[in-house]
PDB file of N, CA and C in Angstrom:
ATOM      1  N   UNK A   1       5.289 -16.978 -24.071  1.00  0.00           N
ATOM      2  CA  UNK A   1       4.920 -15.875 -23.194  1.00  0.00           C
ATOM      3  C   UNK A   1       5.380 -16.183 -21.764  1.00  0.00           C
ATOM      4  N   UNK A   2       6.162 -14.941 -21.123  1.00  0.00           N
ATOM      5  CA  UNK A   2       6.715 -15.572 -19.609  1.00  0.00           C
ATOM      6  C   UNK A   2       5.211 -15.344 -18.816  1.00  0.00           C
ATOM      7  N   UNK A   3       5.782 -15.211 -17.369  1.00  0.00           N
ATOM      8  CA  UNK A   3       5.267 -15.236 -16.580  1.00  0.00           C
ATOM      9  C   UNK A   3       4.316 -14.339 -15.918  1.00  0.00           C
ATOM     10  N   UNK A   4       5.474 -13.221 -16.334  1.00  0.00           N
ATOM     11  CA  UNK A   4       5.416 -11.484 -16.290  1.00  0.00           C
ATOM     12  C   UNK A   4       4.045 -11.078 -16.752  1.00  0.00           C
ATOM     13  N   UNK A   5       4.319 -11.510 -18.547  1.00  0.00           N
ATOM     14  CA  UNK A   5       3.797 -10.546 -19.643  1.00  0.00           C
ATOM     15  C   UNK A   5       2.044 -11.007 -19.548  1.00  0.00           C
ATOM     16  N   UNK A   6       1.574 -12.698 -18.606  1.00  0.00           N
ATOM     17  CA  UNK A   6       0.427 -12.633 -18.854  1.00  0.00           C
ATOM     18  C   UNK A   6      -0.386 -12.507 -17.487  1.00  0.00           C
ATOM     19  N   UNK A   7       0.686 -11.761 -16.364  1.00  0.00           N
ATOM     20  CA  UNK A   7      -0.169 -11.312 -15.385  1.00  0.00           C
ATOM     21  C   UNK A   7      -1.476 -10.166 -15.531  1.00  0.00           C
ATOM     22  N   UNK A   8      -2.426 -10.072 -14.905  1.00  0.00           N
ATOM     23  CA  UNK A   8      -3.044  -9.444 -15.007  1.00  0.00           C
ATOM     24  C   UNK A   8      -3.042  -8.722 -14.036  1.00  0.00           C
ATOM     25  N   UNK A   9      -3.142  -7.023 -14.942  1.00  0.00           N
ATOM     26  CA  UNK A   9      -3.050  -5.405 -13.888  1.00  0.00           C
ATOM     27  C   UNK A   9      -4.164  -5.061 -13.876  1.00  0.00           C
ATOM     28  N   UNK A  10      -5.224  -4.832 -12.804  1.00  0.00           N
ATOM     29  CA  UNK A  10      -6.301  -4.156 -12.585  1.00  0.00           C
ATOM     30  C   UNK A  10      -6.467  -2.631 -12.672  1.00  0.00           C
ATOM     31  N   UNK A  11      -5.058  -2.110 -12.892  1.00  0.00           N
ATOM     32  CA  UNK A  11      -4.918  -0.620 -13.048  1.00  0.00           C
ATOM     33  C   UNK A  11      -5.225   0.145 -11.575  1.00  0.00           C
ATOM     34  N   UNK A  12      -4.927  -0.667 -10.039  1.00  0.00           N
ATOM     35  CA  UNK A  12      -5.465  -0.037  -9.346  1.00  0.00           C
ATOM     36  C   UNK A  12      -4.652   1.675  -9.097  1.00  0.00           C
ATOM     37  N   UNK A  13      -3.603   1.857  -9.800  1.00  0.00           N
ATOM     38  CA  UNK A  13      -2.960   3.260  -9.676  1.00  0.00           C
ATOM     39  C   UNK A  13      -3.624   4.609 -10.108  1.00  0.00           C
ATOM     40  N   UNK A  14      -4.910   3.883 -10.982  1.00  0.00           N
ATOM     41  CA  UNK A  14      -5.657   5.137 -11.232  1.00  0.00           C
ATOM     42  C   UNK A  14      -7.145   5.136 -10.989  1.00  0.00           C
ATOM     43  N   UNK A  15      -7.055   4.378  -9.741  1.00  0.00           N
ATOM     44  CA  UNK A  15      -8.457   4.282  -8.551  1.00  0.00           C
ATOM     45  C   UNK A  15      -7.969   5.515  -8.018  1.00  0.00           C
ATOM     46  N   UNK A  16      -9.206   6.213  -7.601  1.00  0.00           N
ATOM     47  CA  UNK A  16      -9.795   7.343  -6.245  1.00  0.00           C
ATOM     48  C   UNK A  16      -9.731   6.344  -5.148  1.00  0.00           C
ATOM     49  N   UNK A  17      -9.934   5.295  -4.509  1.00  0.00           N
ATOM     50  CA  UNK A  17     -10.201   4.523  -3.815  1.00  0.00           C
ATOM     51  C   UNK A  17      -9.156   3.751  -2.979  1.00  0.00           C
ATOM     52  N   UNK A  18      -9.245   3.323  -2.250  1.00  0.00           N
ATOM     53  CA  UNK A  18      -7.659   2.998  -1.665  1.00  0.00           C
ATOM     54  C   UNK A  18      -8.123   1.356  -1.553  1.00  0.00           C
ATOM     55  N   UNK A  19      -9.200   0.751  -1.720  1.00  0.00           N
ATOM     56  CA  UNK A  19      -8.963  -0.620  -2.007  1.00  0.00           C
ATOM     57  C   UNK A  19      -9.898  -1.238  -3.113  1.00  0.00           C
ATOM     58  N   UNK A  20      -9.849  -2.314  -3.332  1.00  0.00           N
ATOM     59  CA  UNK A  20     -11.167  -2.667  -4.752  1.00  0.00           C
ATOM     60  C   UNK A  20     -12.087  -3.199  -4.577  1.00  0.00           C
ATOM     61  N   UNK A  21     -12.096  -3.283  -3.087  1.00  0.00           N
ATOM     62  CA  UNK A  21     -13.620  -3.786  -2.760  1.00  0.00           C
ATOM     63  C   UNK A  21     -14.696  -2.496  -2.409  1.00  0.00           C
ATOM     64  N   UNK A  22     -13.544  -1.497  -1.919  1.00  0.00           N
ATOM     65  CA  UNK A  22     -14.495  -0.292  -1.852  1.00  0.00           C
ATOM     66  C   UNK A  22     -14.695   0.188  -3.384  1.00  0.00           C
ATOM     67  N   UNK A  23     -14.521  -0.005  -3.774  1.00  0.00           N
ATOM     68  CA  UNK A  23     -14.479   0.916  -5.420  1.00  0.00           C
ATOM     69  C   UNK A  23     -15.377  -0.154  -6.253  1.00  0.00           C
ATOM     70  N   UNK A  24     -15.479  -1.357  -5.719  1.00  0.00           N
ATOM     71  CA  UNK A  24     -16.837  -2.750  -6.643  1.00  0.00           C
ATOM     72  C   UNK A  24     -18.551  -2.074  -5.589  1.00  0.00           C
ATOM     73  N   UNK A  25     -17.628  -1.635  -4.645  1.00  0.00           N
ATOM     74  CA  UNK A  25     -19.414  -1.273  -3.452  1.00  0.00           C
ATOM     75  C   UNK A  25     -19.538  -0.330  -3.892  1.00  0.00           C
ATOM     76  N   UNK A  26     -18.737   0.903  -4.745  1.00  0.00           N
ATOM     77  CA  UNK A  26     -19.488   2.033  -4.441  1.00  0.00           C
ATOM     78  C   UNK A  26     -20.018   2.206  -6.371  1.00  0.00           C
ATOM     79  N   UNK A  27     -19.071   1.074  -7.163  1.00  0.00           N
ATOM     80  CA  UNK A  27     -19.762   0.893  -8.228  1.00  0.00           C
ATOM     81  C   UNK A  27     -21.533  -0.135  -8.352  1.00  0.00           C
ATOM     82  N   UNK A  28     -21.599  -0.844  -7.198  1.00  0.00           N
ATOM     83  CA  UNK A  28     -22.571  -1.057  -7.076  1.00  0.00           C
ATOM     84  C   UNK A  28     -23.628  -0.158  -6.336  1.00  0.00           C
ATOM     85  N   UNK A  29     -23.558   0.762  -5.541  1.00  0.00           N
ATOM     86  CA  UNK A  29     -24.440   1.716  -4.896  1.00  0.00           C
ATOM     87  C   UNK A  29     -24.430   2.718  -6.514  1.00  0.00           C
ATOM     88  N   UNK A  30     -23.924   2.834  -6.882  1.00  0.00           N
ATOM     89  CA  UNK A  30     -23.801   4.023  -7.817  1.00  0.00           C
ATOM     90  C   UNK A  30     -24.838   3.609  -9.578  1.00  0.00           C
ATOM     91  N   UNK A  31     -24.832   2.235  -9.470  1.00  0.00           N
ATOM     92  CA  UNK A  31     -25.712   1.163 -10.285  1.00  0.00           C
ATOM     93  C   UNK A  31     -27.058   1.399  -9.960  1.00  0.00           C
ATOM     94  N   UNK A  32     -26.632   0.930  -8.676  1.00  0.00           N
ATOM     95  CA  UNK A  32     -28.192   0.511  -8.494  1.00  0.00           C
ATOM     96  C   UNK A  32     -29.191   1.832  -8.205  1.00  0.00           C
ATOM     97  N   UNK A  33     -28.659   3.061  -7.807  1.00  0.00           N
ATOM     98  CA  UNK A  33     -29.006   4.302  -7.591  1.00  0.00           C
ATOM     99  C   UNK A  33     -29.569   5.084  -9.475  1.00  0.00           C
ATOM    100  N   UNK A  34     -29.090   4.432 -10.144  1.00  0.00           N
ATOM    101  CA  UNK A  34     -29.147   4.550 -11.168  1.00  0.00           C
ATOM    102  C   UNK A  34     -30.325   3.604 -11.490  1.00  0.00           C
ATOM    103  N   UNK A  35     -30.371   2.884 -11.260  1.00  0.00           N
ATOM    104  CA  UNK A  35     -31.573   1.522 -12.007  1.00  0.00           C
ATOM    105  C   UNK A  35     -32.822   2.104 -11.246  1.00  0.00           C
ATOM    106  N   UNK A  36     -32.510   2.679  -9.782  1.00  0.00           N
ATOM    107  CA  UNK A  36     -33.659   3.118  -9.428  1.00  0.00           C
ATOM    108  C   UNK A  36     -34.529   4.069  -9.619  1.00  0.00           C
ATOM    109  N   UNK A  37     -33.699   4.888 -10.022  1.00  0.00           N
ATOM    110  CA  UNK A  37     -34.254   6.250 -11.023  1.00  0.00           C
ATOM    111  C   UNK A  37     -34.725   5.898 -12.337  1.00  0.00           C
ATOM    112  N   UNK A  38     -34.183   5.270 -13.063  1.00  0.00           N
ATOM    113  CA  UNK A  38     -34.995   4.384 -14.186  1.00  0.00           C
ATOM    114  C   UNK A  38     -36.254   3.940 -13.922  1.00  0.00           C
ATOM    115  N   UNK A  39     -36.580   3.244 -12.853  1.00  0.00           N
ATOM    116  CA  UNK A  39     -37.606   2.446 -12.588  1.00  0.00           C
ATOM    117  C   UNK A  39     -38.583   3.363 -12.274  1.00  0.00           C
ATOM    118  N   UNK A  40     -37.988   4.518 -11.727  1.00  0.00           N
ATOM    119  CA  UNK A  40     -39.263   5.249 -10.279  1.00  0.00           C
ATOM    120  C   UNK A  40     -39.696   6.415 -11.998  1.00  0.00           C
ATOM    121  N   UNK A  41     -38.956   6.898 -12.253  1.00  0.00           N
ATOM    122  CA  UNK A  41     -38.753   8.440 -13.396  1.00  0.00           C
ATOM    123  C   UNK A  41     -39.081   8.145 -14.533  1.00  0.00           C
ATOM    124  N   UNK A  42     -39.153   7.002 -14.889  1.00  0.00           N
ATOM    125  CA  UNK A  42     -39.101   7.353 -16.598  1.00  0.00           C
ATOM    126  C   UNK A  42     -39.843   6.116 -17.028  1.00  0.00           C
TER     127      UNK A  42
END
């Protein structure tokens, strides 16, 4: 296997987001907004 074939692609071309730290924060606000409604609702 070269060099190429075992890089790893994060797929950022089909982010909304223009970097991946904004797109890990807003998957974490979007989590935890979720866990909190769990906790408070149900």
């Amino acid at each position: 296997m070269s060099e190429q074939e075992a890089k790893f692609d994060r797929g950022s071309a089909l982010s909304i987001f223009g970097s991946d730290r904004r797109e890990d924060l807003m998957a974490l606000a979007f989590a935890l907004a979720i866990a909190f409604g769990v906790y408070f609702f149900v």
